[in-house]
Protein backbone atom coordinates (compact mmCIF):
# COMPACT_ATOMS: atom_id res chain seq x y z
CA UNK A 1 60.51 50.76 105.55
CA UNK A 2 60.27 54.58 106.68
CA UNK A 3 58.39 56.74 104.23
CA UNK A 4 59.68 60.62 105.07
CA UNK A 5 57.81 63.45 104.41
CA UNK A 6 59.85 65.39 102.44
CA UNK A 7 63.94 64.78 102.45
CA UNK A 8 64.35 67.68 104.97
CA UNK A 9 63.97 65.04 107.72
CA UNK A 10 67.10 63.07 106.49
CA UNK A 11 69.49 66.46 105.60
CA UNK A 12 72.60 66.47 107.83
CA UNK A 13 72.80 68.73 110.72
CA UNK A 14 74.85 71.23 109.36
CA UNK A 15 72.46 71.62 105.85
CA UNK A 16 69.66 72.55 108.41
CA UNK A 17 71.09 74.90 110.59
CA UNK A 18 72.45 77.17 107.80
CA UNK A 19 69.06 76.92 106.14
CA UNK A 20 67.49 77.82 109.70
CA UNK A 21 69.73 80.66 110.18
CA UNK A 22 68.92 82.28 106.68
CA UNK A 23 65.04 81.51 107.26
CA UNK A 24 65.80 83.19 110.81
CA UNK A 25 67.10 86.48 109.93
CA UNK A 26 64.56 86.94 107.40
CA UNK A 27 61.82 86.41 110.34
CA UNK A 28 64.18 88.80 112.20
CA UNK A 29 64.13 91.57 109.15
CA UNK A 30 60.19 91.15 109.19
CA UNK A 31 60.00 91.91 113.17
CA UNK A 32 62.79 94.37 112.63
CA UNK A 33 65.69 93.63 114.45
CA UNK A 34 68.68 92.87 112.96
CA UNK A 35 69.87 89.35 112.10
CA UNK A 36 72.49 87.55 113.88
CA UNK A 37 75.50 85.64 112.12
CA UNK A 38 74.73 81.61 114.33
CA UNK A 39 72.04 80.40 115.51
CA UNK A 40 73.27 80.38 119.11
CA UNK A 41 73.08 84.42 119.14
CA UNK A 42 69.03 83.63 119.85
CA UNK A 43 69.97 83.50 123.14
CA UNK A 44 70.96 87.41 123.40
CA UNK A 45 67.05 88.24 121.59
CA UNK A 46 64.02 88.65 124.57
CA UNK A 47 61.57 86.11 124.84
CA UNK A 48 58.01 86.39 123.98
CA UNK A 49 55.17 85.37 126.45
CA UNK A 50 51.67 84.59 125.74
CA UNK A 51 51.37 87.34 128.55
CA UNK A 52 53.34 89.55 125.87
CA UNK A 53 51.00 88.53 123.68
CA UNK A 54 48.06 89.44 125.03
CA UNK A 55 49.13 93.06 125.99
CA UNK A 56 50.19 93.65 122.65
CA UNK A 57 46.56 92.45 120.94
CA UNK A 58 44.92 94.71 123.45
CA UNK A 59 46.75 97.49 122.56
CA UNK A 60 46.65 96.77 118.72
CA UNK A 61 43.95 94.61 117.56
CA UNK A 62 43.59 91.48 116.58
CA UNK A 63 47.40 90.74 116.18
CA UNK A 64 49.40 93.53 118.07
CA UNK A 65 52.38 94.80 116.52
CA UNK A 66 53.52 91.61 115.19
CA UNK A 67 53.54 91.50 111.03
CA UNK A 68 51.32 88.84 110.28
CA UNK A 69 50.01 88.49 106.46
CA UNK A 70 48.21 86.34 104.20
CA UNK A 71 46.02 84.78 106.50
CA UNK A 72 42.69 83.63 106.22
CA UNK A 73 41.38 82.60 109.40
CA UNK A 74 41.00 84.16 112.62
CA UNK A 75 41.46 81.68 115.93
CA UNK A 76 40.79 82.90 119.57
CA UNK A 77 42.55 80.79 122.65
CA UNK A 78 41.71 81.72 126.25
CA UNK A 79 43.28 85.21 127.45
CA UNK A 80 41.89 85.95 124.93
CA UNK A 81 44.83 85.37 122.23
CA UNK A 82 44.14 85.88 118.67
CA UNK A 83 45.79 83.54 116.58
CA UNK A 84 46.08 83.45 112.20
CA UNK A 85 45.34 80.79 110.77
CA UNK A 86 46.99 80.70 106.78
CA UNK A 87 44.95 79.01 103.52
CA UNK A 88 48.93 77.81 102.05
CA UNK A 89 49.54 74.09 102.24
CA UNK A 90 50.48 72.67 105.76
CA UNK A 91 50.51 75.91 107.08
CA UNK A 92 50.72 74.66 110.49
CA UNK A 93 52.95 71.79 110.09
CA UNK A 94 51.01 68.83 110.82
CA UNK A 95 51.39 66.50 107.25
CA UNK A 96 55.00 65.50 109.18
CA UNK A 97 53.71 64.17 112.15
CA UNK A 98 50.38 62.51 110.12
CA UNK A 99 52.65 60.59 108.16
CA UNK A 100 54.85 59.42 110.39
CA UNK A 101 52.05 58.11 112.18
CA UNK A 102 51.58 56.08 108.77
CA UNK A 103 48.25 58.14 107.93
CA UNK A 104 48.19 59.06 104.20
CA UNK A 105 45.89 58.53 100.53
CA UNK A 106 43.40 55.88 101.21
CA UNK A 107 43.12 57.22 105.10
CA UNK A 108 39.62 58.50 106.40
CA UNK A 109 40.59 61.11 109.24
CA UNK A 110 37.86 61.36 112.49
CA UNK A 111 39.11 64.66 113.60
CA UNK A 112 38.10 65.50 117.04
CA UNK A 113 39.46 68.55 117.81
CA UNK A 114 37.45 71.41 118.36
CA UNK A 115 37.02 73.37 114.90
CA UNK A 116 35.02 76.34 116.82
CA UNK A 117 36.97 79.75 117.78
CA UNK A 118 40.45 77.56 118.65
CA UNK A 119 42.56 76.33 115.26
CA UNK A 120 43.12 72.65 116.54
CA UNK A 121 40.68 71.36 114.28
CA UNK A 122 41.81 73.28 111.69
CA UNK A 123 45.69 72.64 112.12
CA UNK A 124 44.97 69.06 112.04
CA UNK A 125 42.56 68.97 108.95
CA UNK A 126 45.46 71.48 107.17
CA UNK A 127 48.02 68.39 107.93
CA UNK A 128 45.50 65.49 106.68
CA UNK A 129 45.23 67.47 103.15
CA UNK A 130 49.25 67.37 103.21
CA UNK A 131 49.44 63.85 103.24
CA UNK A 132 45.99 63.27 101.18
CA UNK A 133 43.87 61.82 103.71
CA UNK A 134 40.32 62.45 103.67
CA UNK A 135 38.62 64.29 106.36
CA UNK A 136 35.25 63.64 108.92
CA UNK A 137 35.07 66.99 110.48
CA UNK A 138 33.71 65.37 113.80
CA UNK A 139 34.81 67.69 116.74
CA UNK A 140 33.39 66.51 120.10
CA UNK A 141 30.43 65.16 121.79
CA UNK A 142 27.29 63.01 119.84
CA UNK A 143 29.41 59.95 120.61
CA UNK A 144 26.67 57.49 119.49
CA UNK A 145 26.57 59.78 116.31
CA UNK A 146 30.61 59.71 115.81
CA UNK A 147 30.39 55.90 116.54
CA UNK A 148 27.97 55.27 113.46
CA UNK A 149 29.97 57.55 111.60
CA UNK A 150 33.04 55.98 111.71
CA UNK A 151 31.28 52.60 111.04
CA UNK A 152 29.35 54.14 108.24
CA UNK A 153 32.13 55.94 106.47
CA UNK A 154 34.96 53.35 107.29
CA UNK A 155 37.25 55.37 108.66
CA UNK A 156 40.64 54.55 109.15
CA UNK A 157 42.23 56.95 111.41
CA UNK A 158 41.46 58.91 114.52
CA UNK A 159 42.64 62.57 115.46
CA UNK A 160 42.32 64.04 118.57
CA UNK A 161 43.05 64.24 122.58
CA UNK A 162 44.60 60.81 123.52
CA UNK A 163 41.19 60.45 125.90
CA UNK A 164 38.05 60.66 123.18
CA UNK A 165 39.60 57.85 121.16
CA UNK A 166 38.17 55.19 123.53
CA UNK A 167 35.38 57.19 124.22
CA UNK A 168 34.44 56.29 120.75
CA UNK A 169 35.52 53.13 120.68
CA UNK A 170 33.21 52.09 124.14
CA UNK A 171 30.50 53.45 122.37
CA UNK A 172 31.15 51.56 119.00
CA UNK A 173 31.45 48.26 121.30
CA UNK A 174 27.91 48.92 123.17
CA UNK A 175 26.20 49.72 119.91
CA UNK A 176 27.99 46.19 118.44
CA UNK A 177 29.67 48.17 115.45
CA UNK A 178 32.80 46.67 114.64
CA UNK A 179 35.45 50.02 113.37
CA UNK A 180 38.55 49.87 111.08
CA UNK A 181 40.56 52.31 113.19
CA UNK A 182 44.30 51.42 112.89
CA UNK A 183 46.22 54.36 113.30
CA UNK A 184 45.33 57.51 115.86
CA UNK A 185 47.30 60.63 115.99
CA UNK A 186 47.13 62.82 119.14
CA UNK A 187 48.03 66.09 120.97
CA UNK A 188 46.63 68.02 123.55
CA UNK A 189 47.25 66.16 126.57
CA UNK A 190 48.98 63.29 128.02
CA UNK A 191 49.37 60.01 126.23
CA UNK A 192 49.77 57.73 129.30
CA UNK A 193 51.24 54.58 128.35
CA UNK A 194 48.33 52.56 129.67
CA UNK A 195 46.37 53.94 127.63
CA UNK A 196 48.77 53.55 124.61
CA UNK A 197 48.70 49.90 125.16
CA UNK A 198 44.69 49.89 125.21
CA UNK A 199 44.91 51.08 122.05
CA UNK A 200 47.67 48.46 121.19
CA UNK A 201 45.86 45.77 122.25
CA UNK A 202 42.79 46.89 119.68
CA UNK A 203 45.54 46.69 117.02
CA UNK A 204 45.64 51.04 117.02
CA UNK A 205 49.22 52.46 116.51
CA UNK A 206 48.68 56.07 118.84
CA UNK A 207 51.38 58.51 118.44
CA UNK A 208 51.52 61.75 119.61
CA UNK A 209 52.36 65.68 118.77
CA UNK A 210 53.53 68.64 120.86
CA UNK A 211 51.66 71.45 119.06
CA UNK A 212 50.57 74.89 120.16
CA UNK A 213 47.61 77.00 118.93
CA UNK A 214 50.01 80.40 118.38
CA UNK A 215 53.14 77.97 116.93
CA UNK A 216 51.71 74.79 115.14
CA UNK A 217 53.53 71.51 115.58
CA UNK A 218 56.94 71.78 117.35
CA UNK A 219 57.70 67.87 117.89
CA UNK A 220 56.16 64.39 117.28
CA UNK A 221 56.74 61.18 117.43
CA UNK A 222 57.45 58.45 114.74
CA UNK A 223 56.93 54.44 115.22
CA UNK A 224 60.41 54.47 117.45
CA UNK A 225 58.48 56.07 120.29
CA UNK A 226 62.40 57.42 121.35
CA UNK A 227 61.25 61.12 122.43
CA UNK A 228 60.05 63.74 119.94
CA UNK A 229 61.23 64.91 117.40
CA UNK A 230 61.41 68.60 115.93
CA UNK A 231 59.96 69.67 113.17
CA UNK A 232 61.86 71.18 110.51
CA UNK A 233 60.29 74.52 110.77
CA UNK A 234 61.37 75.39 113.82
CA UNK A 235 64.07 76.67 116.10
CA UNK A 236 63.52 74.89 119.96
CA UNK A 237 65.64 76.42 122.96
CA UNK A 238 65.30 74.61 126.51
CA UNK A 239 66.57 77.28 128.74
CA UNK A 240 66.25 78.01 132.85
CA UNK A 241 62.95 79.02 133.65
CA UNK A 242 62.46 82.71 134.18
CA UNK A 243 65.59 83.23 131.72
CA UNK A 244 66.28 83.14 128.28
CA UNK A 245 69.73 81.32 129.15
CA UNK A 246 70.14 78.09 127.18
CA UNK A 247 70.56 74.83 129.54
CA UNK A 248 73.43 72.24 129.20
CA UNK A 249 71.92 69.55 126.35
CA UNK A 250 70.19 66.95 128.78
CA UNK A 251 68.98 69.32 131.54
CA UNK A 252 65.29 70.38 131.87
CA UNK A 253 64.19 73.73 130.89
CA UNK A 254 61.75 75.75 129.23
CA UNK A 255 61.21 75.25 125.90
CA UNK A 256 61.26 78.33 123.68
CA UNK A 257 60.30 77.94 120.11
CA UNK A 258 61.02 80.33 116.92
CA UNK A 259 58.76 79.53 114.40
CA UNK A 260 59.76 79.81 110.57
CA UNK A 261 56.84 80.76 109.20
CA UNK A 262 57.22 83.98 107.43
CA UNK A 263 53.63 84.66 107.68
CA UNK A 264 53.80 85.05 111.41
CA UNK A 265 57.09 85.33 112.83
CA UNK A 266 57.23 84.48 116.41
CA UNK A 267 60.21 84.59 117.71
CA UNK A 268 61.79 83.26 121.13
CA UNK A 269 58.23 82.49 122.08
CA UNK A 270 58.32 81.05 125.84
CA UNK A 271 55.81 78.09 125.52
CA UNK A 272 55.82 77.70 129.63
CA UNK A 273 56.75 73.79 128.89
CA UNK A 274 59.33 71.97 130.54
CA UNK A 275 61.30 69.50 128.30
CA UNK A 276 64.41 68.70 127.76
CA UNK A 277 67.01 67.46 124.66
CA UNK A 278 67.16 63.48 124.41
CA UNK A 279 70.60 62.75 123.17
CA UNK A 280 71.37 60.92 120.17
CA UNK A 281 69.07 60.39 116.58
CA UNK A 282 66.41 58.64 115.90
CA UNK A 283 66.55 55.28 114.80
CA UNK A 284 63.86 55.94 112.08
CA UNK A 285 66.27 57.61 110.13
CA UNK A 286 64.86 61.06 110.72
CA UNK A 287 68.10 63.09 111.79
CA UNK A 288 66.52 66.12 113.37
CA UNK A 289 66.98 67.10 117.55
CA UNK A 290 64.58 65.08 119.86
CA UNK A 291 63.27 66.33 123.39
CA UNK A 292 62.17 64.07 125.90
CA UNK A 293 58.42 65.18 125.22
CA UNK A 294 56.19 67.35 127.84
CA UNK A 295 57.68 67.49 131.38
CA UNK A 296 55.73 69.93 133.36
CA UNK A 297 54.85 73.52 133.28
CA UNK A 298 58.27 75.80 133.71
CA UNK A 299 55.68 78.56 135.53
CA UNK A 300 56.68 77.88 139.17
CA UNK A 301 54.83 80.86 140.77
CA UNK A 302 54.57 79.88 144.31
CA UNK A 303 53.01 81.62 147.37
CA UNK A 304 54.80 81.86 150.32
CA UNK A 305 54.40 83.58 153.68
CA UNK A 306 51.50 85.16 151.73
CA UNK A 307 53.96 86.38 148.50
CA UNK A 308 54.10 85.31 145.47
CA UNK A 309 57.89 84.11 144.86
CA UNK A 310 58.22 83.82 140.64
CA UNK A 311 60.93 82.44 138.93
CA UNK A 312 62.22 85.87 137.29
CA UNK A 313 62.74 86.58 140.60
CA UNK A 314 65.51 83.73 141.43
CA UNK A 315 66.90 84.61 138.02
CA UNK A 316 67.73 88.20 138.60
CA UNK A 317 69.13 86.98 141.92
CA UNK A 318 71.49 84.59 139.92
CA UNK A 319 71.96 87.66 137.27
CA UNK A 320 73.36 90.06 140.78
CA UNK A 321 75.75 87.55 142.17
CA UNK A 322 78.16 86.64 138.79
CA UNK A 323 79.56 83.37 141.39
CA UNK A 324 76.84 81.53 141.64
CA UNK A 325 75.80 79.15 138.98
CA UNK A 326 72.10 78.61 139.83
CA UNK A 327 69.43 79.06 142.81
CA UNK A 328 66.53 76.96 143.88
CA UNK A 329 63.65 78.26 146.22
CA UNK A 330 62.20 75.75 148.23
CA UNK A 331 58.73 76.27 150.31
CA UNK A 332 58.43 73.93 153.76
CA UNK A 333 56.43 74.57 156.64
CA UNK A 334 57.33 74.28 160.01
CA UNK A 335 54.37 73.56 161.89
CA UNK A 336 52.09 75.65 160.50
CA UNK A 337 54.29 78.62 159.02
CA UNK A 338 55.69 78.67 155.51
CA UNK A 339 59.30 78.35 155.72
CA UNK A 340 61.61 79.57 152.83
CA UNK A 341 64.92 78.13 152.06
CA UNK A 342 66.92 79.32 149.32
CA UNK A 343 69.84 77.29 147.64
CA UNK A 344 72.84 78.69 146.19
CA UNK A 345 75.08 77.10 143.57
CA UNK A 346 78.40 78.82 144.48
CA UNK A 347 81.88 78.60 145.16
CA UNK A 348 81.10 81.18 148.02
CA UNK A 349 81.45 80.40 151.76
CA UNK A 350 79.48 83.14 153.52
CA UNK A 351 75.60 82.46 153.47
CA UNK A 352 75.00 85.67 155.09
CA UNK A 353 76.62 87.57 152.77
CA UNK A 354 73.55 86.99 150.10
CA UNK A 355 70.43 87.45 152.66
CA UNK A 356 70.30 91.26 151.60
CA UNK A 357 69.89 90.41 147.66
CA UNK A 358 67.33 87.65 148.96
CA UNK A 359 65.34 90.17 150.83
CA UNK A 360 65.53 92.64 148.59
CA UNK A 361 64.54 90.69 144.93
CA UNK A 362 62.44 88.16 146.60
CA UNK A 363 60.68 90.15 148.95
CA UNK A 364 61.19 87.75 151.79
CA UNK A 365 64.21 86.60 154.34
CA UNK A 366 64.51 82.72 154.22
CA UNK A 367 67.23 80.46 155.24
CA UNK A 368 70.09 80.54 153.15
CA UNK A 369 72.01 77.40 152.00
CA UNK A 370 75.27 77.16 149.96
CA UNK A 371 75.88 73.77 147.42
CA UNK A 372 78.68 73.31 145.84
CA UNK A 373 78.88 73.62 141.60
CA UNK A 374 76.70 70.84 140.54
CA UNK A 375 75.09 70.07 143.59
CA UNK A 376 71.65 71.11 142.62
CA UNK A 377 69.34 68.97 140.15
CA UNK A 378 68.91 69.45 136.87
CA UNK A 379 64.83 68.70 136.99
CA UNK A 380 64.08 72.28 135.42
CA UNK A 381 62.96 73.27 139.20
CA UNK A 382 63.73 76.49 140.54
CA UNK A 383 60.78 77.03 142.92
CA UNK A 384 59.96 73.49 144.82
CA UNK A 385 56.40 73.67 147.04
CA UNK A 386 57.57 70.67 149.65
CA UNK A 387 54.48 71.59 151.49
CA UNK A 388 51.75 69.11 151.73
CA UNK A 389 48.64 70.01 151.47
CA UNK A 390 46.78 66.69 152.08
C-alpha cells in the first residue's frame, strides 16, 4: 500500500495548477514583474542561467538582485554560485522523495553527501527530519570508518551518489560486517541499471532524485520506477535548447524549473538538462507530471572550423525566418576539415535563399539542407558533433 507524503501528491490536475499559478504570481510580485493570468504565459518571462547567476552575485553580493530572506545558511557551488540554504521544515523538498523511497521513523540515514561549502548534505538531512528519520552525518571518504559505523549504529538507509553505496558495502564485506541497509536514496549522478540490480540482489531498494543545489528536488522516483515524477513545488518547462519555447509533450528539451519557494524565487531557471515529459500517471497513485529522468546536457556549444557555433545561435536563426519550424547544425569532417551542414525544417524550396542569415548569425557558410515539417528528430539536438575523434 502507497503511503503519500502529504495529499498534494493525489490532488487532481486542475487543484494544482490553480494553486501553482497563485503561488506563481506571488514569486512574480516578489521579483517584480507582474503576474500572468495561466500558467502557460511562463513561456513569454526570460530564462535564468546559472551564467545569469553568477554575474548578478558578482555585481551584488552574495545573492545578486534576487530577494532572498529568511535564510540561515550560506552554500557555495563551483562558478562560484552562492546558494541559501532556509532553517523551515523541508525547505528543500527532499521528505517527498525519502518517503517514497519507503525511508521514514525507525530509519537510520548514512548521508554521504558532502555537508562542506555545497548544500547536498544539508538538503538531504533537511528531507530525513521531514519524514523522521534519524541522521549519520557521514559525508565521504574513511570508508573502513563509515563501514563500522553503519554496523555499529544499525543503520537502515543509505543517502548519497548511486556509486559510494557499494563502496561501503565492499568494505563492510572485507571487514566481515554484516549491514542492515534496505533502502538507498540517490542523486547526483547516474543510476545505471546494473548497478540498481547490484543493489537488488543485496535486497537494497535504490531510487533516485533529480535535485539541484540553487532549486532543491525537482523529480524522483517512487517504487514504479516509470520516470520521475515532479515535485509539488515546482513549475518544470522542457523547451528547445537555446529558447525559452515550450516543446510538444514527448519531445526532448531543456528543462526549466520555477521554484515555489517564496524564500528564493527563481524563476524560469534554465537547469542545462535535457529531459523530456513521459506521458500518462503514475501507477503509484501519485498524479503529478513525470519526465523521462536526465537525458543529457541541452549546452551543445560546438567548435567548428575554429568557432564556436551555440545553440542561441540556431535559435535566433529559427526566430529570422517565421517558415521554418526548427534547425539542426551538424559538424562532419571531410578529410581533415570541419564541414558544417545546417538543416532546415521548412516548407521553403530555395536553400540558397537562407545562406546569408547562416553566415551572418552563425558566423560561418555551411551546406544548407531543406526537410520537410517533421523531418527532423525530436532528441533535444540542435548542434550534432558527427566527428570522430577516436
Amino acid at each position: 500500500m502507497t503511503t503519500f507524503f502529504d495529499d498534494l501528491e493525489t490532488r487532481s490536475q486542475d487543484a494544482r495548477e490553480a494553486a501553482q499559478l497563485e503561488a506563481l504570481n506571488v514569486q512574480l510580485a516578489k521579483n517584480g514583474m507582474d503576474p500572468v493570468q495561466d500558467l502557460s504565459d511562463l513561456a513569454a518571462l526570460p530564462l535564468l542561467r546559472k551564467s545569469d547567476l553568477v554575474a548578478r552575485q558578482s555585481a551584488n553580493p552574495p545573492f545578486g538582485d534576487l530577494p532572498v530572506s529568511n535564510y540561515v545558511h550560506v552554500f557555495q557551488s563551483p562558478g562560484p554560485i552562492y546558494e541559501p540554504g532556509g532553517g523551515s521544515h523541508d525547505w528543500w523538498r527532499m521528505g517527498r522523495f525519502l518517503n517514497a523511497a519507503g525511508i521514514g521513523k525507525g530509519d537510520v540515514v548514512q548521508n554521504c553527501f558532502g555537508y562542506h561549502l555545497t548544500p547536498a548534505g544539508m538538503i538531504f538531512e533537511s528531507g530525513a527530519r521531514a519524514v523522521g528519520a534519524a541522521v549519520l552525518p557521514a559525508g565521504t571518504g574513511q570508508t573502513e570508518l563509515q563501514a563500522r559505523a553503519a554496523k555499529d549504529i544499525g543503520v537502515t538507509a543509505y543517502a548519497g551518489t548511486p556509486d559510494y553505496l557499494k563502496i561501503i558495502l565492499e568494505k563492510a564485506d572485507a571487514m566481515g560486517l554484516e549491514l542492515n541497509i534496505t533502502k538507498a536514496a540517490v542523486g547526483g549522478g547516474a543510476l545505471f541499471p546494473s548497478l540498481r540490480q547490484y543493489y537488488a540482489d543485496r535486497g537494497i531498494q535504490c531510487l533516485q532524485c533529480y535535485a539541484t543545489a540553487d532549486l532543491g528536488n525537482i523529480a524522483y522516483e517512487t517504487p514504479a520506477q516509470e520516470g520521475m515524477i515532479l515535485d509539488e513545488n515546482v513549475i518544470v518547462e522542457i523547451v528547445t535548447p537555446g529558447t525559452g519555447n515550450p516543446v510538444a509533450e514527448g519531445e526532448v528539451g531543456e528543462v526549466v524549473v520555477t521554484a515555489l519557494n517564496p524564500d528564493y524565487p527563481l524563476i524560469r531557471f534554465a537547469t542545462g538538462d535535457l529531459s523530456a515529459v513521459l506521458p500518462g500517471q503514475s501507477p503509484c497513485g501519485r498524479t503529478n507530471t513525470r519526465i523521462k529522468g536526465w537525458m543529457g546536457r541541452a549546452d551543445q556549444t560546438t567548435k567548428i572550423k575554429g568557432m564556436f557555433v551555440r545553440p542561441e545561435q540556431v535559435a535566433d536563426l529559427v526566430a529570422k525566418h517565421p517558415e521554418i519550424d526548427r534547425a539542426r547544425v551538424i559538424a562532419s569532417r571531410d578529410g581533415e576539415m570541419d564541414v558544417m551542414t545546417v538543416q532546415l525544417e521548412t516548407q521553403g524550396t530555395d536553400a540558397d535563399s537562407y545562406a546569408k542569415s547562416v553566415a551572418d548569425l552563425l558566423k560561418l557558410k555551411g551546406k544548407i539542407e531543406l526537410v520537410a515539417p517533421g523531418g527532423l528528430p525530436r532528441d533535444g539536438l540542435v548542434i550534432e558533433d558527427a566527428r570522430s575523434y577516436d
